[in-house]
PDB file of N, CA and C in Angstrom:
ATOM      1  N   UNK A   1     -53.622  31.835  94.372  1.00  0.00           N
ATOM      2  CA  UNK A   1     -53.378  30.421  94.168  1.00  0.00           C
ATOM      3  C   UNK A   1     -52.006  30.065  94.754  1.00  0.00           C
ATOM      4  N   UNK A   2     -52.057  28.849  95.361  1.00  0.00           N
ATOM      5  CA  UNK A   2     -50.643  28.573  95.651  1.00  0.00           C
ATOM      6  C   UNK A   2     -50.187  27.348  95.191  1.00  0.00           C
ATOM      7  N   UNK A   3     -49.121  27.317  95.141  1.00  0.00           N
ATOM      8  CA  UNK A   3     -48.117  26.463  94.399  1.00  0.00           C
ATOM      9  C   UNK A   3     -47.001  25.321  94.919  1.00  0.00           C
ATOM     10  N   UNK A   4     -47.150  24.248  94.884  1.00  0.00           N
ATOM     11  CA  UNK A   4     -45.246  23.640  95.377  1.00  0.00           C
ATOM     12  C   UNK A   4     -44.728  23.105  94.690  1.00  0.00           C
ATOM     13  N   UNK A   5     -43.439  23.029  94.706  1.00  0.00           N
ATOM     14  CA  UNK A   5     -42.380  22.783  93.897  1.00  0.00           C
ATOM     15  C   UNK A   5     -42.934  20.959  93.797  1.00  0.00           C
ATOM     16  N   UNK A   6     -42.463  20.695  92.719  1.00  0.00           N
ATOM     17  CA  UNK A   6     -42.597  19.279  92.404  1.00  0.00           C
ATOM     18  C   UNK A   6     -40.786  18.805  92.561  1.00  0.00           C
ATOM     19  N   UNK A   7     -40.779  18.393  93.979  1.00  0.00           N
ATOM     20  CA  UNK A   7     -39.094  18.124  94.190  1.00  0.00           C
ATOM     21  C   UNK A   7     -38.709  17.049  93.016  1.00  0.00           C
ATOM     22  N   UNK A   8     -38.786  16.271  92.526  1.00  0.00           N
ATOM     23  CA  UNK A   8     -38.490  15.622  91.713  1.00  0.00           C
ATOM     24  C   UNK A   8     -37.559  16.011  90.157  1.00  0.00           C
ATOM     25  N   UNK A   9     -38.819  16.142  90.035  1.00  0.00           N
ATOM     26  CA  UNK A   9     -38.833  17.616  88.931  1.00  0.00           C
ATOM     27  C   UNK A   9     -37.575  18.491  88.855  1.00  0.00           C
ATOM     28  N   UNK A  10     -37.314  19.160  89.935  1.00  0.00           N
ATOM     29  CA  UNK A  10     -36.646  19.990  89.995  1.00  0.00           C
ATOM     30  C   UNK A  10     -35.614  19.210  90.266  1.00  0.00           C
ATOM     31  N   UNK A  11     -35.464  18.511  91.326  1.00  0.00           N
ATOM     32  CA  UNK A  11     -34.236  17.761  91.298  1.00  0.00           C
ATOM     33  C   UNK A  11     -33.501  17.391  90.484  1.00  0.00           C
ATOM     34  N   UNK A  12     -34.109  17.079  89.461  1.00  0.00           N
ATOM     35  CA  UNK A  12     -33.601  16.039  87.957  1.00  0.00           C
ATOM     36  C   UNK A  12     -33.054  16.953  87.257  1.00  0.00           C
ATOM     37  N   UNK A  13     -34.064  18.514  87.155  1.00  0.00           N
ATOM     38  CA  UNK A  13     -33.493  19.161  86.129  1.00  0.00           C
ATOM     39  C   UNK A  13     -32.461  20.098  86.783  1.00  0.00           C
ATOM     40  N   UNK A  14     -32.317  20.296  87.437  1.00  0.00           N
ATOM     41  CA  UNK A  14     -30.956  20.788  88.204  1.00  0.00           C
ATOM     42  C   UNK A  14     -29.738  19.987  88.004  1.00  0.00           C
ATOM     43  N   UNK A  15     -30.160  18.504  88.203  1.00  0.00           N
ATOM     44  CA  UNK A  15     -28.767  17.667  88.031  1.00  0.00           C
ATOM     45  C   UNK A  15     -28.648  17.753  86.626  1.00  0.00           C
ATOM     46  N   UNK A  16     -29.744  17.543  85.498  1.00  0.00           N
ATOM     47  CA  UNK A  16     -29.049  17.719  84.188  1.00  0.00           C
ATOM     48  C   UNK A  16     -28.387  18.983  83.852  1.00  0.00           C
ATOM     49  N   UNK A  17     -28.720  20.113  84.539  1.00  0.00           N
ATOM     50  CA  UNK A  17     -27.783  21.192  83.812  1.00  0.00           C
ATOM     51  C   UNK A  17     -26.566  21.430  84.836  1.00  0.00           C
ATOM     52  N   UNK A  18     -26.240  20.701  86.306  1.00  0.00           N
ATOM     53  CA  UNK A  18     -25.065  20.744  87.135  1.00  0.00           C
ATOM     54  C   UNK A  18     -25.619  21.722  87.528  1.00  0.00           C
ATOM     55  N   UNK A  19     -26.402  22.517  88.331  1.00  0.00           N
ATOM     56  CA  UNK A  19     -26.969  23.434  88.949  1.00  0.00           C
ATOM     57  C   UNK A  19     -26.796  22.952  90.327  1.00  0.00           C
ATOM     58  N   UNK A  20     -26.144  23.106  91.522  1.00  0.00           N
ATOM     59  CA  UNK A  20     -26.728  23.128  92.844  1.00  0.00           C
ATOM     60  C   UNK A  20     -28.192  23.984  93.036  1.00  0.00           C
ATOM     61  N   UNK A  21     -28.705  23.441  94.339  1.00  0.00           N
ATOM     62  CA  UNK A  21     -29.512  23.835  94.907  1.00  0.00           C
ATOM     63  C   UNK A  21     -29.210  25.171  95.507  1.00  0.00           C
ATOM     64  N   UNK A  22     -27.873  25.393  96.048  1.00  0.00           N
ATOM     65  CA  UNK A  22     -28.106  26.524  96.882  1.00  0.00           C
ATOM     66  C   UNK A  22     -27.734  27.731  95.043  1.00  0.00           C
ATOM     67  N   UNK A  23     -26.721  26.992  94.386  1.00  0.00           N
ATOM     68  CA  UNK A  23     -27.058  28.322  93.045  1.00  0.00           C
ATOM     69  C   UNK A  23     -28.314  28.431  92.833  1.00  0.00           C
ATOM     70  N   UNK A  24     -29.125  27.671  92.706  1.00  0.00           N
ATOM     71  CA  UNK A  24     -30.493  28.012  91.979  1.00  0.00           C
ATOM     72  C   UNK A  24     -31.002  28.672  92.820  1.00  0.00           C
ATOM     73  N   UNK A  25     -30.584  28.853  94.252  1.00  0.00           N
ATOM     74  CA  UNK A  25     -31.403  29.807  94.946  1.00  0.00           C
ATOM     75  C   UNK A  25     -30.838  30.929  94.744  1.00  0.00           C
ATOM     76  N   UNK A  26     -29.885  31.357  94.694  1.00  0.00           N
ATOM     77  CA  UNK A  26     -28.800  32.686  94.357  1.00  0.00           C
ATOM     78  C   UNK A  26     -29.430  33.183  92.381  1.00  0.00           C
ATOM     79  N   UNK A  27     -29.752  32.221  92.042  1.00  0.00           N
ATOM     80  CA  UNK A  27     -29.884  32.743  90.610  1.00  0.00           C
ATOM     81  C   UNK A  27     -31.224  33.320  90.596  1.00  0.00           C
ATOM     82  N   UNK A  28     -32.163  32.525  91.678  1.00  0.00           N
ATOM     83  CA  UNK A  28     -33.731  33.572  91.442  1.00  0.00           C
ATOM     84  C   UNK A  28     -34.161  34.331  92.431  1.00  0.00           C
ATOM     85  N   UNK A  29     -32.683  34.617  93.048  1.00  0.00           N
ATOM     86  CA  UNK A  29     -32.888  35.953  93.969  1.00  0.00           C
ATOM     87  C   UNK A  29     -33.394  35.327  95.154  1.00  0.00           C
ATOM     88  N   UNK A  30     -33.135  34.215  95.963  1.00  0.00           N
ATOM     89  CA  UNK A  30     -33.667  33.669  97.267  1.00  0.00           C
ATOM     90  C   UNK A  30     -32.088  33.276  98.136  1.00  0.00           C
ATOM     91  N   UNK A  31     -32.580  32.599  99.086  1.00  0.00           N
ATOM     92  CA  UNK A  31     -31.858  32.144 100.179  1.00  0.00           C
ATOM     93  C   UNK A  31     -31.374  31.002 100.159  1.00  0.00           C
ATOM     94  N   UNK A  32     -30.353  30.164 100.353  1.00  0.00           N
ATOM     95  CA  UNK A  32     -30.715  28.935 100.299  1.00  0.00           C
ATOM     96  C   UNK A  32     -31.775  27.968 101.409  1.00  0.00           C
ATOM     97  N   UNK A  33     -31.726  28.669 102.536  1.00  0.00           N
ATOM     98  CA  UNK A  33     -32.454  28.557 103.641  1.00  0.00           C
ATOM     99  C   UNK A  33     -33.765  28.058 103.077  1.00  0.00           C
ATOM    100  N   UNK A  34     -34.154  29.314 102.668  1.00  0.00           N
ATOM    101  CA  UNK A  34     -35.522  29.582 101.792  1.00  0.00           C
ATOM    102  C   UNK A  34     -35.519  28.146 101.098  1.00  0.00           C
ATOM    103  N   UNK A  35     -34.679  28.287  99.564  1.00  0.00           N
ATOM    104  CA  UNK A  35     -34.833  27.285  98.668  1.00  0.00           C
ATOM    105  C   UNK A  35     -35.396  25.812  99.214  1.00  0.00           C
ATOM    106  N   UNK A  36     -34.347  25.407 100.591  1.00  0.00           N
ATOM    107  CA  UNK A  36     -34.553  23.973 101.123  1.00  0.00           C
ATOM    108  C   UNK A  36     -36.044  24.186 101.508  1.00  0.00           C
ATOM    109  N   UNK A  37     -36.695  24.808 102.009  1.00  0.00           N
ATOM    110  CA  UNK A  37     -37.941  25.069 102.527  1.00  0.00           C
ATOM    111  C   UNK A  37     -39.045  24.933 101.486  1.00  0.00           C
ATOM    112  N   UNK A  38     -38.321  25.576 100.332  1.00  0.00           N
ATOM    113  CA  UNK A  38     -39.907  25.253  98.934  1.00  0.00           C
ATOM    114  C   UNK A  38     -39.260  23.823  98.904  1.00  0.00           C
ATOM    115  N   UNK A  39     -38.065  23.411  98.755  1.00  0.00           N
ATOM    116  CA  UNK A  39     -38.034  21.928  97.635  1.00  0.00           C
ATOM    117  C   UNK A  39     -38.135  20.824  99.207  1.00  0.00           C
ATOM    118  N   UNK A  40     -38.132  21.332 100.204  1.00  0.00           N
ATOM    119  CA  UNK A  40     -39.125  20.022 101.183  1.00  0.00           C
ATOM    120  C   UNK A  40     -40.692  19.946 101.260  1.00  0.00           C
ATOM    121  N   UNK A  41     -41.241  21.101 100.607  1.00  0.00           N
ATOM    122  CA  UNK A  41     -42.679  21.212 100.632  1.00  0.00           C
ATOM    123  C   UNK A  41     -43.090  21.884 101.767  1.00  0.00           C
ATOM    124  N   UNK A  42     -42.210  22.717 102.723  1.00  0.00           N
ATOM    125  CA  UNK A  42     -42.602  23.546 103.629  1.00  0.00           C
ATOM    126  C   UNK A  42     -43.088  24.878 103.460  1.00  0.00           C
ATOM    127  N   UNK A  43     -43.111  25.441 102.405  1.00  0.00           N
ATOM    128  CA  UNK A  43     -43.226  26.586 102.177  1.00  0.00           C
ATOM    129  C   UNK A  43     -44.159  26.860 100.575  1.00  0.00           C
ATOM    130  N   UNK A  44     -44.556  27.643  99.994  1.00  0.00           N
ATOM    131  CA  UNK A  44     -44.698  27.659  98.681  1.00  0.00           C
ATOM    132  C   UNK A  44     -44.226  29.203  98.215  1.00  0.00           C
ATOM    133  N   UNK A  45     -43.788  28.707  97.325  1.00  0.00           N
ATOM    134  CA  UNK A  45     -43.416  30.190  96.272  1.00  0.00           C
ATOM    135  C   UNK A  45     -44.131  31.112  95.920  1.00  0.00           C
ATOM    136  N   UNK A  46     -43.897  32.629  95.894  1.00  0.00           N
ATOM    137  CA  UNK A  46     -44.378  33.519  95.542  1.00  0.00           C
ATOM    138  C   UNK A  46     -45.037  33.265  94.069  1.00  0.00           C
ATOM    139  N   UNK A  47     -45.825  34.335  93.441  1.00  0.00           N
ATOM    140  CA  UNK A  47     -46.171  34.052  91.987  1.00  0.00           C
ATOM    141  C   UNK A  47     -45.002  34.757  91.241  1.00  0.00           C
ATOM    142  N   UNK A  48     -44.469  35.401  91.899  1.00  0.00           N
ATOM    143  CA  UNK A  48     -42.195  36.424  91.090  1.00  0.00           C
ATOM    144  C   UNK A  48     -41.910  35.272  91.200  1.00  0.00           C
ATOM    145  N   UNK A  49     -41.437  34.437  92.384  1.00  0.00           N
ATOM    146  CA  UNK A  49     -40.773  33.801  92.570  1.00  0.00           C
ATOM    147  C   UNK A  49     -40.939  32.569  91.736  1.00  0.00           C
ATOM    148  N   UNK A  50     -41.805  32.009  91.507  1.00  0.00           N
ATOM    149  CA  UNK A  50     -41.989  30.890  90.241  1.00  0.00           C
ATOM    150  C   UNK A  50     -42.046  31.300  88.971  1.00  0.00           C
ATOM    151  N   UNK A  51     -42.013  32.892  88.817  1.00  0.00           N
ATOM    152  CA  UNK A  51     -41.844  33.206  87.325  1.00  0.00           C
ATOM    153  C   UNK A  51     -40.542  32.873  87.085  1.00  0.00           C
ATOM    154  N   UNK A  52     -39.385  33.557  87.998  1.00  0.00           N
ATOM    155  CA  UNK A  52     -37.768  33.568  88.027  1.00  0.00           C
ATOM    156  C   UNK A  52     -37.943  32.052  87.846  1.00  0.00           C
ATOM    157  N   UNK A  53     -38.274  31.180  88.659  1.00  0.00           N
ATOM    158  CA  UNK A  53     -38.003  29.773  88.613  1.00  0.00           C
ATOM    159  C   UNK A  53     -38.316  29.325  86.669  1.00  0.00           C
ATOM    160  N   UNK A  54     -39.104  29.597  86.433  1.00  0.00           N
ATOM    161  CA  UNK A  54     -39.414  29.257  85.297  1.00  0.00           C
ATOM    162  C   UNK A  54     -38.504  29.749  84.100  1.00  0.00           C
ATOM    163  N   UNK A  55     -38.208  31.009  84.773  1.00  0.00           N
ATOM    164  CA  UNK A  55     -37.323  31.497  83.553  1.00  0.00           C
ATOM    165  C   UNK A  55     -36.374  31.178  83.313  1.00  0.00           C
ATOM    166  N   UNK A  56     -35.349  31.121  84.903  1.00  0.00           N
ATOM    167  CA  UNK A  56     -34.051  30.306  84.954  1.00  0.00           C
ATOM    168  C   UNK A  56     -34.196  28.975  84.109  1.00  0.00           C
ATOM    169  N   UNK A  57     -34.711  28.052  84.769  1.00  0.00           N
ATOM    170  CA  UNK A  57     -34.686  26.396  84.162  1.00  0.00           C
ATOM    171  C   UNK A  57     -35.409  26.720  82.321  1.00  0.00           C
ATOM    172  N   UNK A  58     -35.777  27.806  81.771  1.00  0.00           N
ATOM    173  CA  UNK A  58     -36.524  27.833  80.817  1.00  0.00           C
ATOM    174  C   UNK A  58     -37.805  27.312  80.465  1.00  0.00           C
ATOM    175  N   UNK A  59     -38.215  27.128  81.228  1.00  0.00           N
ATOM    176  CA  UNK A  59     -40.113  26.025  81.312  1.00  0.00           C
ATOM    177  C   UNK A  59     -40.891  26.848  81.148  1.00  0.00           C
ATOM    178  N   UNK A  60     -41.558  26.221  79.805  1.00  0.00           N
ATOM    179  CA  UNK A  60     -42.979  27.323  79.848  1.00  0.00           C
ATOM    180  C   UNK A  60     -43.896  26.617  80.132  1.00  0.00           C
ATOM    181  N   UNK A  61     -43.965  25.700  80.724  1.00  0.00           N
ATOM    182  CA  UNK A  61     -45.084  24.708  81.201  1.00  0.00           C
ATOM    183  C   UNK A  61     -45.003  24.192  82.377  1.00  0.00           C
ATOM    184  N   UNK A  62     -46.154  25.074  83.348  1.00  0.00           N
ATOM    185  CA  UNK A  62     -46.170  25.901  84.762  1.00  0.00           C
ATOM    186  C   UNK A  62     -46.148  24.581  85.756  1.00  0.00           C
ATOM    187  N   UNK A  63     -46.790  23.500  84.884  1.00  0.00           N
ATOM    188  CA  UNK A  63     -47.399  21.971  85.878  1.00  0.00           C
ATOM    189  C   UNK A  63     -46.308  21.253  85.421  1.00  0.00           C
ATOM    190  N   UNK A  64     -45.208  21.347  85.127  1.00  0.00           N
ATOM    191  CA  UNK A  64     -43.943  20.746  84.767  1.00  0.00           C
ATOM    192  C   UNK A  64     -43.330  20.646  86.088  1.00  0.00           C
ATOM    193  N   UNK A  65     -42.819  22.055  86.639  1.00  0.00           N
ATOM    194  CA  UNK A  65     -42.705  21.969  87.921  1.00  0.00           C
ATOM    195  C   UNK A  65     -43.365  22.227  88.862  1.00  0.00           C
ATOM    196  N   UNK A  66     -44.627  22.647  88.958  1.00  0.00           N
ATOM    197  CA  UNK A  66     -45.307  23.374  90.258  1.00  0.00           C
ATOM    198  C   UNK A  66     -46.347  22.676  90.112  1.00  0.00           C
ATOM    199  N   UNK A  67     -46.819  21.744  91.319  1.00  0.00           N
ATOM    200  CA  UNK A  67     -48.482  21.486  91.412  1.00  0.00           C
ATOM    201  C   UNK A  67     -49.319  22.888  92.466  1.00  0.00           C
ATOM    202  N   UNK A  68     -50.660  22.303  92.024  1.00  0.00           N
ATOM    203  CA  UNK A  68     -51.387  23.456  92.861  1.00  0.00           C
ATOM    204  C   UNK A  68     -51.851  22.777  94.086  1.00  0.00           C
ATOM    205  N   UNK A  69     -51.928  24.064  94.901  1.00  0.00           N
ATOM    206  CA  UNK A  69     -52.625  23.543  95.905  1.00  0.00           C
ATOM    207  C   UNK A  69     -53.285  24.484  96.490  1.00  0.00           C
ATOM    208  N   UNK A  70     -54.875  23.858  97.472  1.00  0.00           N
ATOM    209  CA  UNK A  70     -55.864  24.326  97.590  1.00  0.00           C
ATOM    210  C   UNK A  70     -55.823  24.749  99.478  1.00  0.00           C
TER     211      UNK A  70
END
């Protein structure tokens, strides 16, 4: 299954906890390169890689940030 970041989403909750973009890529073990690439919708995340995402921001509710796609 694959996944993309819901930029919004993430955007918002990054600014509420003062998180940059390129930390949040350093905190779940990516690039920032990388990072800009999931949060423009160019790329989609591994199924590690959205666990870390989830764990960092604390979300246990997967369609909070990630829609699916077919």
């Amino acid at each position: 299954m694959k996944a993309r970041l819901k930029f919004a989403k993430i955007q918002k909750l990054l600014l509420e906890r003062n998180i940059s973009q390129n930390n949040f890529a350093k905190r779940t073990g990516t690039t920032s390169g990388y990072m800009s690439q999931l949060m423009s919708g160019h790329r989609c995340p591994s199924p590690k890689l959205r666990q870390k995402m989830m764990e960092f921001l604390k979300i246990s509710d997967y369609s909070k940030i990630f829609s699916t796609v077919e």
